[in-house]
N, C-alpha and C. Protein backbone atom coordinates (compact mmCIF):
# COMPACT_ATOMS: atom_id res chain seq x y z
N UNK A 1 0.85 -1.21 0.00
CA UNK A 1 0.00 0.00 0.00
C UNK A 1 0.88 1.25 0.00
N UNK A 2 1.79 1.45 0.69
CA UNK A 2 2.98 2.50 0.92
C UNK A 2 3.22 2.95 -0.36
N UNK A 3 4.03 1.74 -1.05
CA UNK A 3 4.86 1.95 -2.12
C UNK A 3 3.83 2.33 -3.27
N UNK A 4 2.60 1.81 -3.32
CA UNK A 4 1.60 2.10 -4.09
C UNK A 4 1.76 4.23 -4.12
N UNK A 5 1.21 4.03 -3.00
CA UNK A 5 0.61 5.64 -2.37
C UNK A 5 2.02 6.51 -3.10
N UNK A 6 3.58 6.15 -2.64
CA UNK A 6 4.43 6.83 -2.73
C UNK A 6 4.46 7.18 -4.22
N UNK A 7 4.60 5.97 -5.22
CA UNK A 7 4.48 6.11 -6.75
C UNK A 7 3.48 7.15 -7.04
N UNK A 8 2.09 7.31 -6.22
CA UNK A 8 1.17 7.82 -6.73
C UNK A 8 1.52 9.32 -6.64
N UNK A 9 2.11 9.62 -5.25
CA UNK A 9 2.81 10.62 -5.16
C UNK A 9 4.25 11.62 -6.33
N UNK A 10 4.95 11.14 -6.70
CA UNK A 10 5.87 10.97 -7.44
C UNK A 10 5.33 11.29 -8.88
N UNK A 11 4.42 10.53 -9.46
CA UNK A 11 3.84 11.22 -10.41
C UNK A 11 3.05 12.16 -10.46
N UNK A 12 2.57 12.77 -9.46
CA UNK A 12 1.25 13.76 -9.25
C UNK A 12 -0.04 13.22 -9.57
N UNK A 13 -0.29 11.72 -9.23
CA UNK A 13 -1.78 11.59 -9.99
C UNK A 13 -1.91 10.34 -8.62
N UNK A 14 -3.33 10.35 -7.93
CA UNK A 14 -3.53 9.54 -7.34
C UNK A 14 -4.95 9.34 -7.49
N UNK A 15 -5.07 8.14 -7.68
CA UNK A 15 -5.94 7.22 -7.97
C UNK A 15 -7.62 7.64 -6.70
N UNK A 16 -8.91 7.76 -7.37
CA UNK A 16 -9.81 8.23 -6.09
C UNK A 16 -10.10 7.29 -5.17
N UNK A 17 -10.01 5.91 -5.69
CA UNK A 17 -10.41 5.11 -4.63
C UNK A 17 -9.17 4.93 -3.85
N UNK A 18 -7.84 5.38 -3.80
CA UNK A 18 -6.81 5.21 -2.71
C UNK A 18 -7.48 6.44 -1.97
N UNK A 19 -7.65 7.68 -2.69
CA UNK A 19 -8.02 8.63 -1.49
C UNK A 19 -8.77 7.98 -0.55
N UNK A 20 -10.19 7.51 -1.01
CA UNK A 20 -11.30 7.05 -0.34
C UNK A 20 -10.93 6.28 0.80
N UNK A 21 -10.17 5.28 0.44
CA UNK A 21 -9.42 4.24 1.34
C UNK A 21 -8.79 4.63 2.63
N UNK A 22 -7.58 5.50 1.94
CA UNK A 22 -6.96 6.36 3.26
C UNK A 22 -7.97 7.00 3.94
N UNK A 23 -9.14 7.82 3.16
CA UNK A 23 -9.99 8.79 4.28
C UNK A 23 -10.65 7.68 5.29
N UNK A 24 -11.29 6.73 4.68
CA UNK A 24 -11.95 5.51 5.68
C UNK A 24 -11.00 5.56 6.88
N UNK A 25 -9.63 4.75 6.29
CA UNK A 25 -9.19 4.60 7.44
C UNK A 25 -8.34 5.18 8.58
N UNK A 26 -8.27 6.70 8.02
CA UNK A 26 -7.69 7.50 9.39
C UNK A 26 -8.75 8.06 9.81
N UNK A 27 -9.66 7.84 9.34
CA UNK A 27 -11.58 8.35 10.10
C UNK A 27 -11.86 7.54 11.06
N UNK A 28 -11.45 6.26 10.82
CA UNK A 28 -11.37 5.09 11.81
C UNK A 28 -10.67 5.56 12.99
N UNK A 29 -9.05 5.61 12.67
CA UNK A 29 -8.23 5.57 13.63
C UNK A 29 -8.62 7.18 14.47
N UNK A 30 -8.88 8.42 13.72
CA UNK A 30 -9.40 9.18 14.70
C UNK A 30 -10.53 8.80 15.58
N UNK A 31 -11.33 8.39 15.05
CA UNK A 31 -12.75 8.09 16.27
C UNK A 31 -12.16 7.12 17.18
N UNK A 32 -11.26 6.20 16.96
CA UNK A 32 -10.26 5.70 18.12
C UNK A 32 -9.80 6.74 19.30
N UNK A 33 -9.24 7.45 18.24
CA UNK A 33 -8.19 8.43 19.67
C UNK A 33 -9.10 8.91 20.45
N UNK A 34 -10.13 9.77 19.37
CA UNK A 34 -10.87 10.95 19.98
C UNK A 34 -11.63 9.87 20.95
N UNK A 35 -12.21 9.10 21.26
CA UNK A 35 -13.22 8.08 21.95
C UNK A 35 -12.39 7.72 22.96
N UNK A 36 -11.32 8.36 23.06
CA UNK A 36 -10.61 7.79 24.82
C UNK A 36 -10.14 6.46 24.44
N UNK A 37 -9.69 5.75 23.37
CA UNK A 37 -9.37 4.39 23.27
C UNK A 37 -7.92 4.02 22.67
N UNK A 38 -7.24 5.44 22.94
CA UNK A 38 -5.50 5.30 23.07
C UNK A 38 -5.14 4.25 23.59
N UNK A 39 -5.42 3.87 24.55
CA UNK A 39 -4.46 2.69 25.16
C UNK A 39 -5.02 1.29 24.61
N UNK A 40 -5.64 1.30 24.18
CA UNK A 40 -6.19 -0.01 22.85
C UNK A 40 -5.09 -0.05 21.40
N UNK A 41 -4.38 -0.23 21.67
CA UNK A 41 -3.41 0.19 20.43
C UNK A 41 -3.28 -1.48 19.83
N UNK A 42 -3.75 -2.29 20.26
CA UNK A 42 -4.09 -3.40 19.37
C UNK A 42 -5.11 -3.05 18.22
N UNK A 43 -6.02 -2.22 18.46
CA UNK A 43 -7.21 -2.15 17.86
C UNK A 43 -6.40 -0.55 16.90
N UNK A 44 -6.09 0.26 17.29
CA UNK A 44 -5.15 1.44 16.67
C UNK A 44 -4.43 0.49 15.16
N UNK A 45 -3.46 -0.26 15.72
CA UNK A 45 -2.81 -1.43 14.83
C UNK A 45 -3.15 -1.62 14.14
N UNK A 46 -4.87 -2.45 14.31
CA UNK A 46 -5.21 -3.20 13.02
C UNK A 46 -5.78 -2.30 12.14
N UNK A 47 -6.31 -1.23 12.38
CA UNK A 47 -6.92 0.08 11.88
C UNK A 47 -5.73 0.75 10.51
N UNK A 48 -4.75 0.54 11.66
CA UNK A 48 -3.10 1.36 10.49
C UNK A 48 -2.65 0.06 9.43
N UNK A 49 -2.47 -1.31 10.06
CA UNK A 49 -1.81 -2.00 9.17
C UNK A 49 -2.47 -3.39 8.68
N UNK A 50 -4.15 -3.21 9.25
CA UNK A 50 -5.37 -3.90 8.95
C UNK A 50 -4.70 -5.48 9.57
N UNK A 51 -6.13 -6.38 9.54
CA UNK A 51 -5.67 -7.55 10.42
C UNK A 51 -4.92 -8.42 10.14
């Protein structure tokens, strides 16, 4: 996924469903933090580098 994102970067053109993807999942990992559930960082984990 990285190396995907980085290429996408590099050329100036990124694909909408990577946006979509990334927005899902740091929408995830914020309603984590913000919800008091910092110290769950198992669940943080699977959110960043999926299960």
């Amino acid at each position: 996924m990285t190396t995907v994102l980085n290429e996408g970067w590099k050329r100036g053109f990124y694909p909408e469903y990577e946006i979509l993807l990334l927005n899902q999942r740091y929408q995830k990992i914020n309603r984590l933090l913000i919800g008091g559930m910092t110290d769950r960082k198992e669940s943080i984990k699977e959110w960043v580098y999926g299960k």
